[in-house]
Protein backbone atom coordinates (compact mmCIF):
# COMPACT_ATOMS: atom_id res chain seq x y z
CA UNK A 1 94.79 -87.57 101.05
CA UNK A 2 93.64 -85.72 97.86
CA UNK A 3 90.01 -85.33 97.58
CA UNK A 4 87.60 -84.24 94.43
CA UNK A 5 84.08 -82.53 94.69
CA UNK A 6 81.68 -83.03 92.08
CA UNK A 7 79.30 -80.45 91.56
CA UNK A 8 76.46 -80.25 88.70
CA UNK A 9 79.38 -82.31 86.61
CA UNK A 10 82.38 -80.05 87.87
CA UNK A 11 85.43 -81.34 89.40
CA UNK A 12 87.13 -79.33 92.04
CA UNK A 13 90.57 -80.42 94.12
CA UNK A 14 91.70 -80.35 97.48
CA UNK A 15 93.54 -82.47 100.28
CA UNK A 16 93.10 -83.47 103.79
CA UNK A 17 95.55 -83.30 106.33
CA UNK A 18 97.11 -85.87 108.25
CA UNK A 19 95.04 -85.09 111.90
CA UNK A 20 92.57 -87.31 113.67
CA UNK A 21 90.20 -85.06 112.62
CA UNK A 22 91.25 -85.34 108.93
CA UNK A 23 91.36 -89.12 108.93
CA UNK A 24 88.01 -89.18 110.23
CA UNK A 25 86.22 -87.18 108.07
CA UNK A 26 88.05 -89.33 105.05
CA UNK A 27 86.44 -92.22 106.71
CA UNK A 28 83.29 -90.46 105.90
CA UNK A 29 83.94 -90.75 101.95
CA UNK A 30 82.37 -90.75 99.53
CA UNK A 31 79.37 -87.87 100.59
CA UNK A 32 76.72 -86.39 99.32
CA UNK A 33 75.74 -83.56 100.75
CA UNK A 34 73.57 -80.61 100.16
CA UNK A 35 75.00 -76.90 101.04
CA UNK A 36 73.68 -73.88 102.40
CA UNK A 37 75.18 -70.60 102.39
CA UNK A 38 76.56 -69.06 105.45
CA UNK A 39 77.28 -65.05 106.19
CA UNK A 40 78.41 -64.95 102.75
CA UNK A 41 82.00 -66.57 104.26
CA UNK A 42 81.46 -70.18 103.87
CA UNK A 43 79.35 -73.03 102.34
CA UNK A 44 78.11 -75.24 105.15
CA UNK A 45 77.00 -79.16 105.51
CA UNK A 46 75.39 -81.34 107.95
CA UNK A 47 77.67 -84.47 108.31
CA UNK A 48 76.18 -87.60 109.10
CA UNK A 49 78.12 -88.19 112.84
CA UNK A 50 80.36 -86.10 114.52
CA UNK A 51 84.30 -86.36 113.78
CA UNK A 52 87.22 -87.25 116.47
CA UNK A 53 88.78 -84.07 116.88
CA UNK A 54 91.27 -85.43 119.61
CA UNK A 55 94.28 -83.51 119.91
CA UNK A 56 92.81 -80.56 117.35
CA UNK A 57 93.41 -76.77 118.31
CA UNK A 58 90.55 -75.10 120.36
CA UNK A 59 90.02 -73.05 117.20
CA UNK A 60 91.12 -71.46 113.84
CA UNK A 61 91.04 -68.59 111.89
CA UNK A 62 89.86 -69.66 108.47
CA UNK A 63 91.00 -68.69 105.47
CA UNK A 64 89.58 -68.93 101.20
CA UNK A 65 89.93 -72.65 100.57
CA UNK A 66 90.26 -74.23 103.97
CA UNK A 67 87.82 -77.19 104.32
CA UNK A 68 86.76 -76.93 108.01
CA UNK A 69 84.52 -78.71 110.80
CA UNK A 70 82.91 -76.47 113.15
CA UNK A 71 82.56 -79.39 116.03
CA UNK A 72 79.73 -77.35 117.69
CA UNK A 73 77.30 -78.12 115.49
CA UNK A 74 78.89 -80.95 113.82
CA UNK A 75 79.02 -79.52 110.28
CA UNK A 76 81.57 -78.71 107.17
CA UNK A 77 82.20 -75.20 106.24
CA UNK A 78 84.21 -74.79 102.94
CA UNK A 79 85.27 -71.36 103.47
CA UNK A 80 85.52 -69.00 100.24
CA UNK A 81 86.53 -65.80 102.40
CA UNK A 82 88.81 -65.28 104.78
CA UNK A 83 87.29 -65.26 108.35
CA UNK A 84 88.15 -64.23 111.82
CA UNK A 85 89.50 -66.88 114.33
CA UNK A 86 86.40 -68.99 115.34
CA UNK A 87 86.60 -71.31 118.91
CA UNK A 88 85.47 -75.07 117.69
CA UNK A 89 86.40 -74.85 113.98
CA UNK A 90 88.51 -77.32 112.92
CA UNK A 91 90.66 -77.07 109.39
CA UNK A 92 90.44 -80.57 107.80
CA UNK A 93 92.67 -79.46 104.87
CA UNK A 94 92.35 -77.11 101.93
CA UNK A 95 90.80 -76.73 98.65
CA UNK A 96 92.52 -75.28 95.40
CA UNK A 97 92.21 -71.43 94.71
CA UNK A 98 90.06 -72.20 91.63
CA UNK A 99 87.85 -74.20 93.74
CA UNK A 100 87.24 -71.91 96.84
CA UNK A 101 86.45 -69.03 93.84
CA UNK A 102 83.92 -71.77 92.45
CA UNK A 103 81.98 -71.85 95.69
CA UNK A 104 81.20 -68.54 96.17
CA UNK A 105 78.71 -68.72 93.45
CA UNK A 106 76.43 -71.84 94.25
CA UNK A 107 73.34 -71.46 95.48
CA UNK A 108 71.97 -72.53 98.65
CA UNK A 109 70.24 -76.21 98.11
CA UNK A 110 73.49 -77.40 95.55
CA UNK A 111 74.50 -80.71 95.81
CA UNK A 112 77.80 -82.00 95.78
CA UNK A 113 79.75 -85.34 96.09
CA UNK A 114 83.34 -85.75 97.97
CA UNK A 115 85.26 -88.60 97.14
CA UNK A 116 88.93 -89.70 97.74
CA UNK A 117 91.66 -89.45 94.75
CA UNK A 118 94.51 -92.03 94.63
């Protein structure tokens, strides 16, 4: 599934992937959420439930782009630097380059909208 986040009137791409985990979080959209900065790696989100992550790796190792859900704490971390493998994180898919460059530079309290593309 293709997705598109809109941010102050900016439209940036990715896709999901075809996982439980991936599906469920679709199920989610459309979102508005409001993102927080975390050790300058990723930009994180509270979701509104926790997603099905049967059948999911016990972990990842994150790279720029990857759009991730760290089941711990139930939240989305769109990751705009690479990161070291991480027990719990989830990839749900990816983001374009252009996009994962884009987040670096929003500050903490930005809102943004995910919605699916057909």
């Amino acid at each position: 599934m293709h997705i598109r986040l809109v941010i102050d009137g900016t439209e940036l791409h990715g896709r999901l992937d075809d996982t439980a985990a991936g599906r469920d979080f679709a199920s989610l959209l459309p979102l508005t959420l409001t993102i927080s900065d975390f050790h300058a790696t990723e930009k994180i989100s509270d979701l509104p439930r926790k997603l099905n992550i049967k059948g999911a790796p016990a972990g990842s190792e994150p790279a720029a782009g990857d759009i991730t859900y760290y089941a711990p704490w139930g939240n989305l971390a769109l990751f705009y630097r690479d990161f070291a493998y991480s027990d719990g994180l989830v990839k749900l898919g990816q983001l374009t380059p252009d996009a994962a460059r884009f987040l670096a530079a929003l500050e903490d309290g930005t809102t943004l909208s995910i919605d699916s593309v057909d």
